[in-house]
Structure formats: structure tokens, C-alpha cells
Protein backbone atom coordinates (compact mmCIF):
# COMPACT_ATOMS: atom_id res chain seq x y z
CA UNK A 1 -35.83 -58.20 -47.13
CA UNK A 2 -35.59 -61.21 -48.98
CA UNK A 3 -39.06 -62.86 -50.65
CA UNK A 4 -38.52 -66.22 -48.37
CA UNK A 5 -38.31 -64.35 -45.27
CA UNK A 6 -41.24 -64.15 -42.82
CA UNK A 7 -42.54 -60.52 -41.91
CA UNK A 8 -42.80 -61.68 -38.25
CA UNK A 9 -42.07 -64.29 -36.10
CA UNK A 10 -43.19 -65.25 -32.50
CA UNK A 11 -40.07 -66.21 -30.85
CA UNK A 12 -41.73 -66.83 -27.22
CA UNK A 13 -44.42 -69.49 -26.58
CA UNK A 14 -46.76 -71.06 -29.07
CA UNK A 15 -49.55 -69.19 -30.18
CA UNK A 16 -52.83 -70.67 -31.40
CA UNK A 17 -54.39 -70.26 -34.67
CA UNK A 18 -56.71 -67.85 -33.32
CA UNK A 19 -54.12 -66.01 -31.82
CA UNK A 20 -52.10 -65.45 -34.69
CA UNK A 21 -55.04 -64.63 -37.09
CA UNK A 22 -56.10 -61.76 -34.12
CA UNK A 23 -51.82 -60.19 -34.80
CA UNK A 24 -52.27 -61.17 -38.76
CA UNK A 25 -55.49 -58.74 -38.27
CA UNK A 26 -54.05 -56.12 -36.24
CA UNK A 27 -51.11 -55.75 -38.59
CA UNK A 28 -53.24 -55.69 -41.49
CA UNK A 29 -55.42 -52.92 -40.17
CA UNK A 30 -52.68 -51.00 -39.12
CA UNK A 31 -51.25 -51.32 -42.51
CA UNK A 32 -54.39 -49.68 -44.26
CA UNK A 33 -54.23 -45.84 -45.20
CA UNK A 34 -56.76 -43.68 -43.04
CA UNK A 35 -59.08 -42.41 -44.50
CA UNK A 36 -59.58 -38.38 -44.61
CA UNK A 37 -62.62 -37.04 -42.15
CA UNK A 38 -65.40 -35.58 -44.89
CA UNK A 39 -64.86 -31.92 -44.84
CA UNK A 40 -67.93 -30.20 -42.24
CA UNK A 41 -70.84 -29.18 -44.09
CA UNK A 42 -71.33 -25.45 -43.84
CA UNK A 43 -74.66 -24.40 -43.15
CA UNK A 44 -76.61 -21.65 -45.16
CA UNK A 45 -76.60 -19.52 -42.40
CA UNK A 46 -73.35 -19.43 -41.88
CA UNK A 47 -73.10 -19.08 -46.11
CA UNK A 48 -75.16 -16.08 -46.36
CA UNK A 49 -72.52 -14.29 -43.65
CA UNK A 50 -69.95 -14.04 -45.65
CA UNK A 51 -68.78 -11.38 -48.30
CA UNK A 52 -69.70 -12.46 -51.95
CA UNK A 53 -66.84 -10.12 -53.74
CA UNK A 54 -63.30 -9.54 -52.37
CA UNK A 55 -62.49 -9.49 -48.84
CA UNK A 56 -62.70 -5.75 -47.53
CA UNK A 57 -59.53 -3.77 -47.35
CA UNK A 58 -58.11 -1.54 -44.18
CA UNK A 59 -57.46 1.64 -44.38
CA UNK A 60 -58.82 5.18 -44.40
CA UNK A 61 -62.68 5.64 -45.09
CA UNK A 62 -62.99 1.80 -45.18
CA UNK A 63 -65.47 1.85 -42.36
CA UNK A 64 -67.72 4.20 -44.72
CA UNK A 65 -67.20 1.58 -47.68
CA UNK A 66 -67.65 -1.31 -45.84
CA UNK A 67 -71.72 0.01 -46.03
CA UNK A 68 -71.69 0.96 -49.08
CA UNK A 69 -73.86 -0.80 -51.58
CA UNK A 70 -71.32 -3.29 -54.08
């Protein structure tokens, strides 16, 4: 696209200033990147839960192990 061309253009009726600054806004804002959600806090509870060391392994005698002291 050439550098004199315009990056849209109302070819039906005539559109008032305040129209055309409400599309100029809309475009804009669609334009913008989105911005990542912040990642959910995890709560201490839900921290103290999980296995410190390695994740447990299947298999036989695991269910003894798995109360074993680490």
C-alpha cells in the first residue's frame, strides 16, 4: 500500500467529525495487542498440597512408598 493512500474511506454518506473520530477510535483499539490475563495467584493452601521432591512413580510397592518419610 502506497504512503499517499488512505487506510479507509467512507464511500456512503457523509460522516461527521464525531463520527469519524468514534471509527478512528475503534480501529485504533482494535489495533492494540491484548494484553495477557495475570497468571491466578495460588493460595498457600493449595501450596502446601503438593509434593516438594519428584512426582511419585507407579508401580509395585509404590502405595507403601508413597508414606514413607522422604
Amino acid at each position: 500500500m502506497p504512503a499517499d493512500e488512505p487506510l479507509f474511506r467512507v464511500t456512503r454518506g457523509v460522516p461527521t467529525a464525531a463520527e469519524l473520530a468514534a471509527l478512528v477510535g475503534v480501529i485504533v483499539a482494535r489495533a492494540r495487542p491484548v494484553a495477557a490475563p495475570a497468571p491466578a495467584a495460588v493460595s498457600a493452601w493449595t501450596r502446601s498440597g503438593r509434593p516438594t521432591s519428584a512426582a511419585l512413580a507407579a508401580g509395585p510397592g509404590a502405595w507403601r512408598a508413597s508414606g514413607l518419610p522422604r
